[in-house]
Protein backbone atom coordinates (compact mmCIF):
# COMPACT_ATOMS: atom_id res chain seq x y z
CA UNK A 1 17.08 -11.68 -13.89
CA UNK A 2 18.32 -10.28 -10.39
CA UNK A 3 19.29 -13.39 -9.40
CA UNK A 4 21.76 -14.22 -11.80
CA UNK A 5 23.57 -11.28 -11.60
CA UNK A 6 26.47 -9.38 -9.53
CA UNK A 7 25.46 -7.19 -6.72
CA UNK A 8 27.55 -5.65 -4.48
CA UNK A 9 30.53 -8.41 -6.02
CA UNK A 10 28.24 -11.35 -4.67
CA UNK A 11 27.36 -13.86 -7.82
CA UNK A 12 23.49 -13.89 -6.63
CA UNK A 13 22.66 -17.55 -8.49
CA UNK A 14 25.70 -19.30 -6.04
CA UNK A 15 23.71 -17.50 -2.43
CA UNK A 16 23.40 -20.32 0.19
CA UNK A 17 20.05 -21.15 1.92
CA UNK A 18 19.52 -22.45 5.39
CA UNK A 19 16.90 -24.56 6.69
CA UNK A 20 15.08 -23.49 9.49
CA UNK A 21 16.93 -25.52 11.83
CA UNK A 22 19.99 -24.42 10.39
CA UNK A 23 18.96 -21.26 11.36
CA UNK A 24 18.62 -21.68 14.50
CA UNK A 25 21.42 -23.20 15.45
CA UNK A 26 23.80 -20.65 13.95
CA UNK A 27 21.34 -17.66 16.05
CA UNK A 28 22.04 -19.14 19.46
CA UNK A 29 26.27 -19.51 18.38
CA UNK A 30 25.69 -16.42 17.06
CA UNK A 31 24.31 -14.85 20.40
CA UNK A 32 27.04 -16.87 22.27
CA UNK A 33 29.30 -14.93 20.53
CA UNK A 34 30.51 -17.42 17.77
CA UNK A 35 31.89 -14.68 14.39
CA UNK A 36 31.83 -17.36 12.28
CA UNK A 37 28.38 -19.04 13.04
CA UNK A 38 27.29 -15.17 12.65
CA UNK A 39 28.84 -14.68 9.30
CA UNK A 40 27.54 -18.03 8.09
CA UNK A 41 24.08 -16.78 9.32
CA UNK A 42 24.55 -13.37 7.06
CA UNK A 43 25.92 -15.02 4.25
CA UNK A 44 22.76 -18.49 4.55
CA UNK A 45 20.19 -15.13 4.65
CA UNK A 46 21.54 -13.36 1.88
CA UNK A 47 19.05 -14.41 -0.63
CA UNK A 48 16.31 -13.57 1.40
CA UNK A 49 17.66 -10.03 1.53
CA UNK A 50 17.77 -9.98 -1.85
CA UNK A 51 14.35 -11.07 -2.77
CA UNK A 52 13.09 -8.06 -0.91
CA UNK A 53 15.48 -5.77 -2.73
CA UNK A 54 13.62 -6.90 -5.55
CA UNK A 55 10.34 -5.46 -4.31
CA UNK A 56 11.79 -2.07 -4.87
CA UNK A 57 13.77 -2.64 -8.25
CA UNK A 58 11.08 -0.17 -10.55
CA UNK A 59 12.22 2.70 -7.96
CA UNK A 60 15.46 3.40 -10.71
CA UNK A 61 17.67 3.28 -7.50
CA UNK A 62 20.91 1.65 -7.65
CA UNK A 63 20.43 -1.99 -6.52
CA UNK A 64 24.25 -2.49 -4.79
CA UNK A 65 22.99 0.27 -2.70
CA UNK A 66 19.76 -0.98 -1.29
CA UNK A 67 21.36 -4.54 -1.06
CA UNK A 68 23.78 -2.90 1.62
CA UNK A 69 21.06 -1.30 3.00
CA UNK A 70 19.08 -4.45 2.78
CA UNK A 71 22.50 -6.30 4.78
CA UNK A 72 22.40 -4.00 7.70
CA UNK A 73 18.49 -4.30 8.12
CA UNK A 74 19.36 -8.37 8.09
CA UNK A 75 22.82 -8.18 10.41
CA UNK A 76 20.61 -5.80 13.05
CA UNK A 77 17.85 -8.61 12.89
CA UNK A 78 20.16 -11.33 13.50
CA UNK A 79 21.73 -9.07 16.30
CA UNK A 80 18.27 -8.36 18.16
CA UNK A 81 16.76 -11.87 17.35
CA UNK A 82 15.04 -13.79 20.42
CA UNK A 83 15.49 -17.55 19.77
CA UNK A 84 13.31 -18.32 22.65
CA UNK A 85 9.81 -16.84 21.17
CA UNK A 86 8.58 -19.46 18.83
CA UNK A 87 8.75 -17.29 15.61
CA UNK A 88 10.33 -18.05 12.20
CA UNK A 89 13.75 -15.82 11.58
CA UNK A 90 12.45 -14.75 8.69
CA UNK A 91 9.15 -13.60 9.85
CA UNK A 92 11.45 -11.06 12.10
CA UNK A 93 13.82 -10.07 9.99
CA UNK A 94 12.03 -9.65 7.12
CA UNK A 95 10.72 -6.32 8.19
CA UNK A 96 13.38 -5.20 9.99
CA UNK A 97 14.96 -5.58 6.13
CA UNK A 98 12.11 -3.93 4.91
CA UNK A 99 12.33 -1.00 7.54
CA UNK A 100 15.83 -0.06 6.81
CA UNK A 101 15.50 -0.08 2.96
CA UNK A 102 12.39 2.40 3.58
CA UNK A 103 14.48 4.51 5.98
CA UNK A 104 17.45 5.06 3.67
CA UNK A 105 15.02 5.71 0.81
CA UNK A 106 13.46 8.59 2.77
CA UNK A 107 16.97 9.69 3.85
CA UNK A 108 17.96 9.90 0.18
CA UNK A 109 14.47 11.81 -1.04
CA UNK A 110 14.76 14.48 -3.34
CA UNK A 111 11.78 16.22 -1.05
CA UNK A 112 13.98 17.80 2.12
CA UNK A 113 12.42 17.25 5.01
CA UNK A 114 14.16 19.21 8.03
CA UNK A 115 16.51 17.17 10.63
CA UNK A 116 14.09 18.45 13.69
CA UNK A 117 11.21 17.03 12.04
CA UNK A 118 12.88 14.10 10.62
CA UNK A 119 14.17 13.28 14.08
CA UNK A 120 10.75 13.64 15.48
CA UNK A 121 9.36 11.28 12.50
CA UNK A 122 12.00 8.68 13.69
CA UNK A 123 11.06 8.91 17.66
CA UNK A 124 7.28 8.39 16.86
CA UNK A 125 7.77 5.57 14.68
CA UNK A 126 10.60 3.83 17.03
CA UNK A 127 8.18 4.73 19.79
CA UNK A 128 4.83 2.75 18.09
CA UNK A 129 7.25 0.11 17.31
CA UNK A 130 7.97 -0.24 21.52
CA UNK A 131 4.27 -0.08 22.13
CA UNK A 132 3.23 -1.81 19.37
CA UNK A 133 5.18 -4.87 21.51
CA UNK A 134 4.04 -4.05 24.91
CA UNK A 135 -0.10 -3.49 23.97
CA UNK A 136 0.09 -6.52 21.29
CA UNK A 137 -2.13 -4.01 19.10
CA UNK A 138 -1.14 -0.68 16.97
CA UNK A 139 -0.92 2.33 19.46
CA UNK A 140 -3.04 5.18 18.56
CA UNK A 141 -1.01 8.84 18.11
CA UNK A 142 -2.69 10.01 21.34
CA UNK A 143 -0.66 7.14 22.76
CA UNK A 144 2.34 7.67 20.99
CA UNK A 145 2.28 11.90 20.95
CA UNK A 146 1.34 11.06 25.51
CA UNK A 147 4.38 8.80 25.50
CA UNK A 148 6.85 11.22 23.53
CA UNK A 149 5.43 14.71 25.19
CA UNK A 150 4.42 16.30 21.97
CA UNK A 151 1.21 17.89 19.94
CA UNK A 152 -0.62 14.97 18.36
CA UNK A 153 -0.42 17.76 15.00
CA UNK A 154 3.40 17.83 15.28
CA UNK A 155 3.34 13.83 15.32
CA UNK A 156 0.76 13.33 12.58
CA UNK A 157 2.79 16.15 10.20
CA UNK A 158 6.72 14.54 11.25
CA UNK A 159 5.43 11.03 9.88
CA UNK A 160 3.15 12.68 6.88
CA UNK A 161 6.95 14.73 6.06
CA UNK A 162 9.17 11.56 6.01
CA UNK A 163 6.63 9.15 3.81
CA UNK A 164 8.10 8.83 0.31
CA UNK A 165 6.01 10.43 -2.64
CA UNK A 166 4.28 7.73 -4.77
CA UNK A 167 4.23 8.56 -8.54
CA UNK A 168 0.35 8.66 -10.04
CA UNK A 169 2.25 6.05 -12.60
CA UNK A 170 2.94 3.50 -10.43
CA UNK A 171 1.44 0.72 -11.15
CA UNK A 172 -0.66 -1.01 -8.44
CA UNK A 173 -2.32 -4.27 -10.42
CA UNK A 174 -1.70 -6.13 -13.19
CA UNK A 175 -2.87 -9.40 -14.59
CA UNK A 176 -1.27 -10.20 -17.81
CA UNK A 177 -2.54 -7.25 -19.74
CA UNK A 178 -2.76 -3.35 -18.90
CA UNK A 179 -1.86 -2.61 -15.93
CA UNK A 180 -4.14 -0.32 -13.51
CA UNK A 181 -1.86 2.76 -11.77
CA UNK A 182 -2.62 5.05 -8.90
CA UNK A 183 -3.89 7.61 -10.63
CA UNK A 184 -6.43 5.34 -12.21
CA UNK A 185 -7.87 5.20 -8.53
CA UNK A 186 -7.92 8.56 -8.22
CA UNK A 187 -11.18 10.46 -8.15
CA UNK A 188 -11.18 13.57 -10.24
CA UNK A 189 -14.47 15.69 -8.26
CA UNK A 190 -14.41 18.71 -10.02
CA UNK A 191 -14.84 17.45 -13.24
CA UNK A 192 -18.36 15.12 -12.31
CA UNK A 193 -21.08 15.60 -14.84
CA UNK A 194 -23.11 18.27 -12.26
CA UNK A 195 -20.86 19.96 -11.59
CA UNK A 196 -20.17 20.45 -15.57
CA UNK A 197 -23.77 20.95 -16.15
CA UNK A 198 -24.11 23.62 -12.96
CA UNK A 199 -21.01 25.67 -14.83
CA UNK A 200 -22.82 25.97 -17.99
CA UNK A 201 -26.03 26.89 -16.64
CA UNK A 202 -23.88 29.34 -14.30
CA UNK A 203 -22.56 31.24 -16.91
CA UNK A 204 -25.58 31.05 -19.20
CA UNK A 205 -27.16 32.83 -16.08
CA UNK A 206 -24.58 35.34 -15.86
CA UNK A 207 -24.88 35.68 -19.72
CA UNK A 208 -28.58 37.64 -18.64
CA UNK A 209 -27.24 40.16 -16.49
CA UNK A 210 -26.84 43.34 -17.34
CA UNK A 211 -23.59 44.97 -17.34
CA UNK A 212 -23.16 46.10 -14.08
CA UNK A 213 -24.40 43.24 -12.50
CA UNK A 214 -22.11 41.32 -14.60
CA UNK A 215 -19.47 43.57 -13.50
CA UNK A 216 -19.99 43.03 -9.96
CA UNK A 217 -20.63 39.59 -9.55
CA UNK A 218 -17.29 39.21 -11.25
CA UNK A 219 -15.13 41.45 -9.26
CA UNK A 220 -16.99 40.28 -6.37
CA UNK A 221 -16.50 36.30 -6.78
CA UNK A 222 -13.96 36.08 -9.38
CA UNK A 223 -11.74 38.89 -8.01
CA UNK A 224 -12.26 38.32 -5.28
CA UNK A 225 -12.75 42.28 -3.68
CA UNK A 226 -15.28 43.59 -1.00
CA UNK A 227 -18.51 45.42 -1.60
CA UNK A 228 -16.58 48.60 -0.91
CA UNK A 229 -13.98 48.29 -2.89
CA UNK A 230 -15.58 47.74 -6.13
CA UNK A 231 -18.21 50.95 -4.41
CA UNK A 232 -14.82 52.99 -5.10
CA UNK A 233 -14.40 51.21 -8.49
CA UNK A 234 -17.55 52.06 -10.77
CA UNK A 235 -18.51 55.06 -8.69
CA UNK A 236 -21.35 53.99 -6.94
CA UNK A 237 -22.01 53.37 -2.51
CA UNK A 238 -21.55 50.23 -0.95
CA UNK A 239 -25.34 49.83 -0.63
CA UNK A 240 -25.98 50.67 -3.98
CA UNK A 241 -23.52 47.46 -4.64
CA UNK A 242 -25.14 45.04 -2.29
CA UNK A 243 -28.53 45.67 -3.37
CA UNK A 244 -27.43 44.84 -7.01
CA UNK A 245 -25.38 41.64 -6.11
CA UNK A 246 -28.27 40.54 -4.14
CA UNK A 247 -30.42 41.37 -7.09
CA UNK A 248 -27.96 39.50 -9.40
CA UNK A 249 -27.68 36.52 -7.25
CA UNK A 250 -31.57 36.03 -6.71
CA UNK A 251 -31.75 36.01 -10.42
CA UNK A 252 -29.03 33.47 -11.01
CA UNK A 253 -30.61 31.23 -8.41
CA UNK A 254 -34.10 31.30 -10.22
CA UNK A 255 -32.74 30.56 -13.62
CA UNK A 256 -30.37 28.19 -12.29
């Protein structure tokens, strides 16, 4: 339906398209400094901009928005474009569209992230971007922490800060019938059938216990408090207390 629409004023079923040799041509006026073989190139790409706007239309954000967004990404990839590599336009700019969207998106995130670490976020990624080009392979973040003078940690935790929070309810396949979201991948560990079966027989254990070995056990791994505090507790020494939760424990194991 996005394509019959208005966005951003622009009647999306009347966009141009180029050919590839169109293209072309218009990039080298374009980089000769020709305004109008530059706005023809914007306005011959703007469908492609909008196809990837589409990719992010179930994100509820307002779609004039990220097709300006989308525009700069394209007018910067038309700007930095090297007609004399033998590469499709679109194959660049796509993301460089892509890249932008992403960037406003984390820009606009509910989730604050601070400007220093932000900034940081940025470098690294602008950074693997300019060695990504020079080693023909993804830089590791050794390389890319080396490069910027920084903690490896720091760079790992700037990038972790800016990625955008995916909702478990996102859906990540469907094929014509229900559809299979992330938290559907999601393994839930604590909830296996052993480790069910090793609670029950856990507190059936515990069940035997007398009462201050039951009281112990429970201030000791369910409160969480030291041998001599629960001593000061129910009146008794700290050895007195470690004998019994050793007692306790080796009685737990052999039921168990």
């Amino acid at each position: 339906m996005y394509n019959k629409v208005e966005i951003c004023g622009v009647n999306t079923s009347n966009l141009k398209t180029l050919s590839n040799d169109e293209k072309r041509d218009l990039l080298i006026k374009s980089q000769n400094g020709d305004d109008s073989a530059r706005e023809a190139l914007i306005d011959g790409n703007l469908r492609l901009v909008l196809s990837i706007v589409q990719r992010f239309s179930s994100r509820n954000e307002n779609l004039d928005d990220l097709f300006q967004v989308g525009c700069i990404g394209l007018i910067k990839a038309i700007d930095n474009f090297n007609t004399e590599l033998d590469v499709k336009f679109s194959t660049y700019a796509v993301p460089m569209i892509i890249g932008e969207i992403r960037r406003y998106l984390r820009d606009n995130n509910a989730i604050r992230v601070s400007r220093s670490v932000r900034d940081l976020a940025y470098k690294a990624l602008q950074v693997k971007e300019e060695l990504t080009k020079e080693l023909s392979c993804e830089p590791t973040i050794e390389m890319i922490a080396s490069k910027l003078g920084e903690r490896k940690e720091d760079i790992v935790c700037a990038i972790e800060a800016i990625t955008e929070p995916v909702s478990l309810y996102e859906p990540v396949y469907n094929d014509s019938g229900d559809s299979v979201y992330i938290m559907d991948q999601i393994s839930d560990l604590s909830s296996s059938d052993e480790i069910w079966i090793e609670d029950i027989a856990l507190k059936e254990a515990i069940k035997n216990l007398n009462e201050r070995e039951k009281k112990i056990i429970s201030l000791r791994f369910y409160a969480g408090k030291t041998q001599s505090e629960i001593a000061l507790e129910i009146g008794i020494s700290q050895a007195q207390v470690s004998r019994l939760e050793k007692g306790a424990l080796e009685q737990i194991r052999r039921q168990i």
